[in-house]
PDB file of N, CA and C in Angstrom:
ATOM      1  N   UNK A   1     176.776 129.076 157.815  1.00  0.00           N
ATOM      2  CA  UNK A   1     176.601 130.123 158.808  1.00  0.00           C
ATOM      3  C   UNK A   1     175.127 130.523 158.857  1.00  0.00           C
ATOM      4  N   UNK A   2     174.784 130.846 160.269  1.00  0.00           N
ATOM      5  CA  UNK A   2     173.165 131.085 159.932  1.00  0.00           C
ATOM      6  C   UNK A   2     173.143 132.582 159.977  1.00  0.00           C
ATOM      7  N   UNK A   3     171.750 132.695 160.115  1.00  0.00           N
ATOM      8  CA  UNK A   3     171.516 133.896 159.935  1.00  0.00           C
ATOM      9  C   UNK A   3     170.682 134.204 160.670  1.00  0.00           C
ATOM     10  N   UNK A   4     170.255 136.013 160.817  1.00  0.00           N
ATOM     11  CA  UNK A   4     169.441 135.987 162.127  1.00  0.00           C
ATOM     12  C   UNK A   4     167.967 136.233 161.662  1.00  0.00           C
ATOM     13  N   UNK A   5     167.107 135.702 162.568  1.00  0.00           N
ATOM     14  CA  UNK A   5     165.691 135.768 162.218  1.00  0.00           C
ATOM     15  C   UNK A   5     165.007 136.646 163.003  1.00  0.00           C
ATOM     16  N   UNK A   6     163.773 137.133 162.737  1.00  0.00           N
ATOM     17  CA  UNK A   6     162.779 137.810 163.832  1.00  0.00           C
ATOM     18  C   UNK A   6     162.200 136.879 164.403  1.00  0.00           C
ATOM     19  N   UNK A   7     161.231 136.897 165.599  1.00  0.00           N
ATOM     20  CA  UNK A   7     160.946 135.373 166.046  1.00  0.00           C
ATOM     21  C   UNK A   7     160.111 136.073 167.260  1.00  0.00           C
ATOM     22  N   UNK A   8     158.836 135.503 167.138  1.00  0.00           N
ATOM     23  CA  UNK A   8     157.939 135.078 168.092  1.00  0.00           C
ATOM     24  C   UNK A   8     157.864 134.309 168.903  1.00  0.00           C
ATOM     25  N   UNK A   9     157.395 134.563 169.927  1.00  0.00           N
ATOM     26  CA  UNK A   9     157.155 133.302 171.178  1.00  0.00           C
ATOM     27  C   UNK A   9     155.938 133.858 172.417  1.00  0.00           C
ATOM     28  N   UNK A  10     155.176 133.279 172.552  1.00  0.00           N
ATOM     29  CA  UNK A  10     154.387 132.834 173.332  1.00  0.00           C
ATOM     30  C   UNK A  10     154.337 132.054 174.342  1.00  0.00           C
ATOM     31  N   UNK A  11     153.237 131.612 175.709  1.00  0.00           N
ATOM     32  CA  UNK A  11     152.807 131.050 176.627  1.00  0.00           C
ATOM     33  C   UNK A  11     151.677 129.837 175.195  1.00  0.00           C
ATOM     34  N   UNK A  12     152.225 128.864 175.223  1.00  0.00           N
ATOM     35  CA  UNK A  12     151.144 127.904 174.503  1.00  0.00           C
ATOM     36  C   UNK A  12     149.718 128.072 174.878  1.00  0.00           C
ATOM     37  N   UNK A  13     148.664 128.143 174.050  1.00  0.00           N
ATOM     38  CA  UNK A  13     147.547 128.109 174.204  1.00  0.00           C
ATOM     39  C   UNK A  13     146.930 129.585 174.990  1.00  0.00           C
ATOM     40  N   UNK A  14     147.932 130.600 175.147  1.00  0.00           N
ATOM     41  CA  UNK A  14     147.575 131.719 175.106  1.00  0.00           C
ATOM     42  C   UNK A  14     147.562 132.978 174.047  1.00  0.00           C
ATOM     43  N   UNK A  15     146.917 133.798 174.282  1.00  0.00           N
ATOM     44  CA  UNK A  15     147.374 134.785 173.137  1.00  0.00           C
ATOM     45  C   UNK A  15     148.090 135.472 173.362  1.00  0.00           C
ATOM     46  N   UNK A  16     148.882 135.808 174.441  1.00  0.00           N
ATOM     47  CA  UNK A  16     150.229 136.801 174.771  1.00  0.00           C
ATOM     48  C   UNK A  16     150.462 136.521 176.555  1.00  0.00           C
ATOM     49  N   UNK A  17     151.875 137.039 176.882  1.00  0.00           N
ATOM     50  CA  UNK A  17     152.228 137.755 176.592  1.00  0.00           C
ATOM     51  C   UNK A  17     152.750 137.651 174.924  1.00  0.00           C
ATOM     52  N   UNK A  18     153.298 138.349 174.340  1.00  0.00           N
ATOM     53  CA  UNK A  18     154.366 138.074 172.994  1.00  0.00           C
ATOM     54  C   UNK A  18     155.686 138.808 173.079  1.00  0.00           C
ATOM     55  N   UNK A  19     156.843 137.909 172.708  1.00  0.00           N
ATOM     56  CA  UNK A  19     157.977 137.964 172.895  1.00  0.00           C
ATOM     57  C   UNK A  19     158.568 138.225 171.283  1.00  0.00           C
ATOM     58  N   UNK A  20     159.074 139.715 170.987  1.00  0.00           N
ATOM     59  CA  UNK A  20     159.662 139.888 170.066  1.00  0.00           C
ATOM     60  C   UNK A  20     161.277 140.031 169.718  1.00  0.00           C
ATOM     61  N   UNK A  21     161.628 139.486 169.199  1.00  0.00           N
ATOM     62  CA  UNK A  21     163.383 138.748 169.369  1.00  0.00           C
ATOM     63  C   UNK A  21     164.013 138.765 167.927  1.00  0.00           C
ATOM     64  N   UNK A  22     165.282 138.982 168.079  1.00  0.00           N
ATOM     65  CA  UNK A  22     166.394 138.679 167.086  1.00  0.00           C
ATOM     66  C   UNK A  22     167.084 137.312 167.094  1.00  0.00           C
ATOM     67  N   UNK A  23     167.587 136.215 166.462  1.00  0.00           N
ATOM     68  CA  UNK A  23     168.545 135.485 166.933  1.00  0.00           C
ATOM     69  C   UNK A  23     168.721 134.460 165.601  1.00  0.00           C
ATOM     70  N   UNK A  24     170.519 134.141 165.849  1.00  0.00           N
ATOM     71  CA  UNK A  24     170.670 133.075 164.959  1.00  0.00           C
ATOM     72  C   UNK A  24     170.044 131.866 165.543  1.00  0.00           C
ATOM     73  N   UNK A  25     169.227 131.631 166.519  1.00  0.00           N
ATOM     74  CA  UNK A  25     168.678 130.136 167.165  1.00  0.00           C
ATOM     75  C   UNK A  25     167.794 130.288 167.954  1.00  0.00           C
ATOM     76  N   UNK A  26     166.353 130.844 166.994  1.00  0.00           N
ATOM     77  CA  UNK A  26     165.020 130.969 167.795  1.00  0.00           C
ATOM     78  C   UNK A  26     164.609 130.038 168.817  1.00  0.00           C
ATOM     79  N   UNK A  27     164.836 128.642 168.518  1.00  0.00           N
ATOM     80  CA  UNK A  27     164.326 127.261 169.058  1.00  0.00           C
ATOM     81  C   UNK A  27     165.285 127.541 170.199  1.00  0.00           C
ATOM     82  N   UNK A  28     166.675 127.708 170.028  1.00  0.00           N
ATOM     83  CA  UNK A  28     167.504 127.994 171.430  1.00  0.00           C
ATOM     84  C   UNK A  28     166.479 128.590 172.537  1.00  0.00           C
ATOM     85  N   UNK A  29     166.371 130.377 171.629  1.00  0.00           N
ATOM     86  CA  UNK A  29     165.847 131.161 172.539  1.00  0.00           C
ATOM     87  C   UNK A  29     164.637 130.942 173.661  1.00  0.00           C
ATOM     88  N   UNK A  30     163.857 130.378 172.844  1.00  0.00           N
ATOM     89  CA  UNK A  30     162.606 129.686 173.613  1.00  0.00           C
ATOM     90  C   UNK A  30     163.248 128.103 174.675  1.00  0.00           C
ATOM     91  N   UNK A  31     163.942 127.406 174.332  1.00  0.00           N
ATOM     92  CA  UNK A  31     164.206 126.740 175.344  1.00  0.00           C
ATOM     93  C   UNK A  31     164.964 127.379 176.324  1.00  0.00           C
ATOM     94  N   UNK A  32     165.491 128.335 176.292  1.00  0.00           N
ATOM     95  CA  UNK A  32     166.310 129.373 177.248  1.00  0.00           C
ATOM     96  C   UNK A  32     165.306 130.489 178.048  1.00  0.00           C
ATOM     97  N   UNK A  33     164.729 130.795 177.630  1.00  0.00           N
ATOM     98  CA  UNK A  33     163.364 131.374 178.040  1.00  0.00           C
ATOM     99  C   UNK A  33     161.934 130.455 178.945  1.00  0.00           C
ATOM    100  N   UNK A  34     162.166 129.173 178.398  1.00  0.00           N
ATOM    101  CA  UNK A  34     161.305 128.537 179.164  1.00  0.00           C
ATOM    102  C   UNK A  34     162.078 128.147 180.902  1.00  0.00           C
ATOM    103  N   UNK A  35     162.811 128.040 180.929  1.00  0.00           N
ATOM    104  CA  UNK A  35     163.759 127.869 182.222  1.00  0.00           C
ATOM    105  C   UNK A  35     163.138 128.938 183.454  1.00  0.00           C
ATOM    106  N   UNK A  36     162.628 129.746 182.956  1.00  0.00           N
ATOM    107  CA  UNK A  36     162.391 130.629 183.840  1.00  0.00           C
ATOM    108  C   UNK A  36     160.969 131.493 183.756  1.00  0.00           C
ATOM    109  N   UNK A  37     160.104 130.492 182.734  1.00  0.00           N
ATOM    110  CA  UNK A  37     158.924 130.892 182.603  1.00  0.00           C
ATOM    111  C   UNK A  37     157.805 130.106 183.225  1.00  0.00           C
ATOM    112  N   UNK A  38     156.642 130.746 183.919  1.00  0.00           N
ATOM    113  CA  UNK A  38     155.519 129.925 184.543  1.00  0.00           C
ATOM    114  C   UNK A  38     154.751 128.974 183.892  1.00  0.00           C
ATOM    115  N   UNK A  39     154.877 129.128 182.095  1.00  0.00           N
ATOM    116  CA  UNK A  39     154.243 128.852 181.195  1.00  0.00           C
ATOM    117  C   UNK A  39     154.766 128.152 180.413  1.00  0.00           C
ATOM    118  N   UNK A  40     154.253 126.515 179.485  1.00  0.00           N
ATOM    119  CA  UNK A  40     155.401 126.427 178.591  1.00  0.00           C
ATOM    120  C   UNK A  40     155.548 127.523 177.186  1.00  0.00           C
ATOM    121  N   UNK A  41     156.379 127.686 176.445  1.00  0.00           N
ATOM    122  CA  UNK A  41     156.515 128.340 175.774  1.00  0.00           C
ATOM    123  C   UNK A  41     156.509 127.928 174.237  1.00  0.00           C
ATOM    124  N   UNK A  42     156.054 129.094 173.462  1.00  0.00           N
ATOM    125  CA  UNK A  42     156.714 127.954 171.316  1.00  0.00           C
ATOM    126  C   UNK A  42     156.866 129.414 170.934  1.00  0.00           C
ATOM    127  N   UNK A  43     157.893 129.072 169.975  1.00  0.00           N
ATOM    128  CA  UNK A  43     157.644 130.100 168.922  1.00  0.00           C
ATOM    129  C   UNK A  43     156.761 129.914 167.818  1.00  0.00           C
ATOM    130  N   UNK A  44     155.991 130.987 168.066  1.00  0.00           N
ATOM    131  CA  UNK A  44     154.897 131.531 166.913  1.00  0.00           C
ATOM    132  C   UNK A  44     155.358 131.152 165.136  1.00  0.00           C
ATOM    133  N   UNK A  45     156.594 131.927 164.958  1.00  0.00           N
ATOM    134  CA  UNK A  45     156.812 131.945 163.657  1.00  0.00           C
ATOM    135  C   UNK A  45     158.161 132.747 163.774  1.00  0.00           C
ATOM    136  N   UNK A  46     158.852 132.475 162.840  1.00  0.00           N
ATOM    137  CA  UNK A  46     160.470 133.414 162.514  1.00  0.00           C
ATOM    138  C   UNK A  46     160.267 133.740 161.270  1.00  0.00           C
ATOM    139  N   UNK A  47     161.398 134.238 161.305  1.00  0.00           N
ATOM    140  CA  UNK A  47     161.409 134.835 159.515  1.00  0.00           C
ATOM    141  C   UNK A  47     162.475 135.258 159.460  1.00  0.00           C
ATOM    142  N   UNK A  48     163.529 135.433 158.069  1.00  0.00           N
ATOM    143  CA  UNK A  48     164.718 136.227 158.054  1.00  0.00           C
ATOM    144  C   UNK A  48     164.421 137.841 158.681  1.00  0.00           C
ATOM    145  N   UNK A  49     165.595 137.969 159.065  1.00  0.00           N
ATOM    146  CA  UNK A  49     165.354 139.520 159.612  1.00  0.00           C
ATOM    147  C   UNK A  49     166.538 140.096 160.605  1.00  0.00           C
ATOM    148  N   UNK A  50     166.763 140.975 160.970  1.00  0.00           N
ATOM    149  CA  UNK A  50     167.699 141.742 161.323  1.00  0.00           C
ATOM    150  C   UNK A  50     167.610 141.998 162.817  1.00  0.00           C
ATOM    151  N   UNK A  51     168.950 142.781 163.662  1.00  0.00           N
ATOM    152  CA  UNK A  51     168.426 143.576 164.684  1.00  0.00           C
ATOM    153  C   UNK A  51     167.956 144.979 164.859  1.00  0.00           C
ATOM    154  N   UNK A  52     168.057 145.505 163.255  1.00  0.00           N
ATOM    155  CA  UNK A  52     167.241 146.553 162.552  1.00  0.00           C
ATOM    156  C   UNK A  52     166.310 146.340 162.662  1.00  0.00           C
ATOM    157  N   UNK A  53     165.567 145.647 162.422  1.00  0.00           N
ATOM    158  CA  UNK A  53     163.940 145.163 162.102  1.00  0.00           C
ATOM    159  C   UNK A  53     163.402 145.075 163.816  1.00  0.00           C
ATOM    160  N   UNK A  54     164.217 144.022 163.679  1.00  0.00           N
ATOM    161  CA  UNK A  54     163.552 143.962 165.511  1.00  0.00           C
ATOM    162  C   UNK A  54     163.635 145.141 166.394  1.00  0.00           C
ATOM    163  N   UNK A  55     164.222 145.863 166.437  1.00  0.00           N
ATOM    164  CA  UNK A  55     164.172 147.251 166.890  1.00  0.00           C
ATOM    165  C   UNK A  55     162.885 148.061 166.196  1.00  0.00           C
ATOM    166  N   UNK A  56     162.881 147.979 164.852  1.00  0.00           N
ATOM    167  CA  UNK A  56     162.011 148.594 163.967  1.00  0.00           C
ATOM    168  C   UNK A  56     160.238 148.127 164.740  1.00  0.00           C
ATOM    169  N   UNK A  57     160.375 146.388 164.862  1.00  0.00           N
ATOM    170  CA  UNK A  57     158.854 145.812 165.462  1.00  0.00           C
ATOM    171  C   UNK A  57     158.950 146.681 167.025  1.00  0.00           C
ATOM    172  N   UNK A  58     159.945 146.914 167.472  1.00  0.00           N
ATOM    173  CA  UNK A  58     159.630 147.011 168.897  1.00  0.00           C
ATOM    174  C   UNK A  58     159.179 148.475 169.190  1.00  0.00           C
ATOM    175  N   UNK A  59     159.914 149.586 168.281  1.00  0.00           N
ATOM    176  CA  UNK A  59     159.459 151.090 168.015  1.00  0.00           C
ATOM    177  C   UNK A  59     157.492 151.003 167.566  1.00  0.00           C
ATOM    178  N   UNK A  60     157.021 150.142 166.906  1.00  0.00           N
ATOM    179  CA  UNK A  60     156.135 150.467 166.205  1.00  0.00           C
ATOM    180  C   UNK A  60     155.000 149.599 166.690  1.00  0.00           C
ATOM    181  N   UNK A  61     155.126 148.699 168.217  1.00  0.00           N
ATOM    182  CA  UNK A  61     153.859 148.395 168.858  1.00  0.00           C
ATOM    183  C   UNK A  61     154.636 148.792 170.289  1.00  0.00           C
ATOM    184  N   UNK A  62     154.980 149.897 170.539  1.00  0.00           N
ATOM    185  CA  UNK A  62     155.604 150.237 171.737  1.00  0.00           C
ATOM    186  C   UNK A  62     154.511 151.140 172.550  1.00  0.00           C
ATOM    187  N   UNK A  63     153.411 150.668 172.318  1.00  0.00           N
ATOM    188  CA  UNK A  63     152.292 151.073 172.550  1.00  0.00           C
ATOM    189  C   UNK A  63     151.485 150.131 173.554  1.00  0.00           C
ATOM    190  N   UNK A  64     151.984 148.367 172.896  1.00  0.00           N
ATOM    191  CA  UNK A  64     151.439 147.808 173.720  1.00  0.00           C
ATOM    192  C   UNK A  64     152.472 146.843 174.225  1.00  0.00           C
ATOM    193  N   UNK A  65     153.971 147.521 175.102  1.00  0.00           N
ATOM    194  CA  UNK A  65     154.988 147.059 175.361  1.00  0.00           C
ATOM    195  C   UNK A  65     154.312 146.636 176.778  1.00  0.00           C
ATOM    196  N   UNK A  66     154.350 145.582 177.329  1.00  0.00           N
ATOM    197  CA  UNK A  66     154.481 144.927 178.847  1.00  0.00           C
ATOM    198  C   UNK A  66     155.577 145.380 179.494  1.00  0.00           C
ATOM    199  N   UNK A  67     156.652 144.436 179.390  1.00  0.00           N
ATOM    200  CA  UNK A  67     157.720 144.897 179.469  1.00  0.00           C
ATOM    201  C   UNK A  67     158.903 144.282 178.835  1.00  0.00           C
ATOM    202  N   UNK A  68     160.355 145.032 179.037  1.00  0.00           N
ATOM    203  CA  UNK A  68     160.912 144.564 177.936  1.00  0.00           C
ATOM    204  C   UNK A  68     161.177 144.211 176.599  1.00  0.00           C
ATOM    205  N   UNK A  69     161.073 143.049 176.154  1.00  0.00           N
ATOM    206  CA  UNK A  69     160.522 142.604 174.648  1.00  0.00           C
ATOM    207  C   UNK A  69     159.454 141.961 174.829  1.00  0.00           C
ATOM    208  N   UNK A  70     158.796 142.102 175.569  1.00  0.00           N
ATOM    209  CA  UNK A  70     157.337 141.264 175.745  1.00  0.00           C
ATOM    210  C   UNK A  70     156.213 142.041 175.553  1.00  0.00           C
ATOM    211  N   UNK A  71     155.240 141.925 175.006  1.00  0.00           N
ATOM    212  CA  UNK A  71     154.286 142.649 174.711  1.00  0.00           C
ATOM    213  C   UNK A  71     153.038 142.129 174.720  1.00  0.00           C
ATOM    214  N   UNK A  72     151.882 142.971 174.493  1.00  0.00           N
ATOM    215  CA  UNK A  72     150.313 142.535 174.991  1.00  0.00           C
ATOM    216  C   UNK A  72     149.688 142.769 173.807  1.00  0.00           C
ATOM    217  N   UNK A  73     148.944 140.972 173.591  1.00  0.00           N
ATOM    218  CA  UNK A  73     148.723 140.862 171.958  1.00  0.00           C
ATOM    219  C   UNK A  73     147.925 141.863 171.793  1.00  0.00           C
ATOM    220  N   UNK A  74     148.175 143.079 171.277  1.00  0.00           N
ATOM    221  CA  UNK A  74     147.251 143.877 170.656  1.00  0.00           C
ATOM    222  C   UNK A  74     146.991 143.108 169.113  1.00  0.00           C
ATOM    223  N   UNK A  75     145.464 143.618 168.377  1.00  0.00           N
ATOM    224  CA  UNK A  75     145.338 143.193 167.163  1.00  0.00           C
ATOM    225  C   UNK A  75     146.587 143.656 166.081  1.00  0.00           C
ATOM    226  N   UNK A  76     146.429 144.839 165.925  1.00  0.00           N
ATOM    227  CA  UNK A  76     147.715 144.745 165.159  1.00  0.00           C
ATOM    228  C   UNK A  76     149.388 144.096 165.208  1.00  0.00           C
ATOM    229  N   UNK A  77     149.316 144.016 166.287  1.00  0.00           N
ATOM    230  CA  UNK A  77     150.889 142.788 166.351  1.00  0.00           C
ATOM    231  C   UNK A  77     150.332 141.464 165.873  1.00  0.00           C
ATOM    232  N   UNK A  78     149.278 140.963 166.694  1.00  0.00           N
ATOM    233  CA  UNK A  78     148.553 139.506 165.783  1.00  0.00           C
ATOM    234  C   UNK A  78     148.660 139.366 164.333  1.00  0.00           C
ATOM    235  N   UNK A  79     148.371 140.660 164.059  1.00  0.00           N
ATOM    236  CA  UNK A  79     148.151 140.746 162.332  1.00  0.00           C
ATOM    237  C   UNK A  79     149.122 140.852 161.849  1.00  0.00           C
ATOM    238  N   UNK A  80     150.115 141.577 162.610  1.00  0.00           N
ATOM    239  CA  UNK A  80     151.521 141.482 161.895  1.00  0.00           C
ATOM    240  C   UNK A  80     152.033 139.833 161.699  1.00  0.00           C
ATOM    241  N   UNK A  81     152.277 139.119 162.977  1.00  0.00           N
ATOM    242  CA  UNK A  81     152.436 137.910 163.172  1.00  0.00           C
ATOM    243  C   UNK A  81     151.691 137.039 162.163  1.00  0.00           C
ATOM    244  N   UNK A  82     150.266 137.219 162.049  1.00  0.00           N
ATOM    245  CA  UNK A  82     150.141 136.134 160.805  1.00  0.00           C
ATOM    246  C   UNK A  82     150.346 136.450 159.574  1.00  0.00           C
ATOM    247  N   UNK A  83     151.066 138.059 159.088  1.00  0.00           N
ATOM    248  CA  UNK A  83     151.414 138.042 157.687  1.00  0.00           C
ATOM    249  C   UNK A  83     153.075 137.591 157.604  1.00  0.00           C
ATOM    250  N   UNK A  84     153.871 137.229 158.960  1.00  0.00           N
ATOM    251  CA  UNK A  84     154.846 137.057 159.033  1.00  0.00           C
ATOM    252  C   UNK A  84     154.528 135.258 158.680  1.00  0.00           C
ATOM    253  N   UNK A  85     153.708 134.975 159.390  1.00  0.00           N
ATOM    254  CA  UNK A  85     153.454 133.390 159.356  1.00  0.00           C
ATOM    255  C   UNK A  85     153.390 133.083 157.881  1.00  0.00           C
ATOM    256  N   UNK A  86     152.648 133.576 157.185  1.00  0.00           N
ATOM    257  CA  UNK A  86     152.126 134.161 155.815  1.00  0.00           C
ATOM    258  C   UNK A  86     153.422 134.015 154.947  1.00  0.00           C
ATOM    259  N   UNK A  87     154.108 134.388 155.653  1.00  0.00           N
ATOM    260  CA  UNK A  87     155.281 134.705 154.404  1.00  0.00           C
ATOM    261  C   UNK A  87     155.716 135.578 153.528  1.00  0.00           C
ATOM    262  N   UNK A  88     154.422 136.639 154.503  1.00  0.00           N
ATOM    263  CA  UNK A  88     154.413 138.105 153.730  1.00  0.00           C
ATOM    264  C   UNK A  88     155.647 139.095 154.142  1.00  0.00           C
ATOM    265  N   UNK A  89     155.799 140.150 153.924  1.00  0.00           N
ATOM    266  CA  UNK A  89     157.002 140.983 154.319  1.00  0.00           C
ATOM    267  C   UNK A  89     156.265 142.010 154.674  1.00  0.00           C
TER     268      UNK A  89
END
């Protein structure tokens, strides 16, 4: 049984928008997301994690919300993202 991850995604070769997400099937999500995007798309990085958490990321750069779950790479989400890449918590 899987489990659910936090999970990034991007426009390739851009720095945002950024797409912050829950799911047992990140790789799904992004091929489900590209269907209807101008851009191709990847995920950044996942990590174990909750729909606690992801609520938790979305409260705490809701500052630089676009719209939806999409957001505008501010530095601190970047930085979050590479301590997630990191393997940090």
């Amino acid at each position: 049984m899987s489990v659910p991850r936090i999970y990034f995604i991007k426009p390739i070769g851009m720095v945002g928008p950024i797409k912050i997400g829950c799911s047992k099937a990140p790789q799904s999500r992004v091929e489900g997301l590209s269907l209807w995007s101008p851009f191709p798309l990847e995920v950044v990085c996942s990590a174990s994690g909750s729909f606690q958490l992801e609520r938790a990321l979305h409260r705490q750069f809701a500052h630089c919300r676009s719209h939806k779950e999409w957001f505008h790479a501010d530095p601190h989400l970047v930085d979050c993202i590479a301590l997630v890449a990191a393997g940090t918590s």
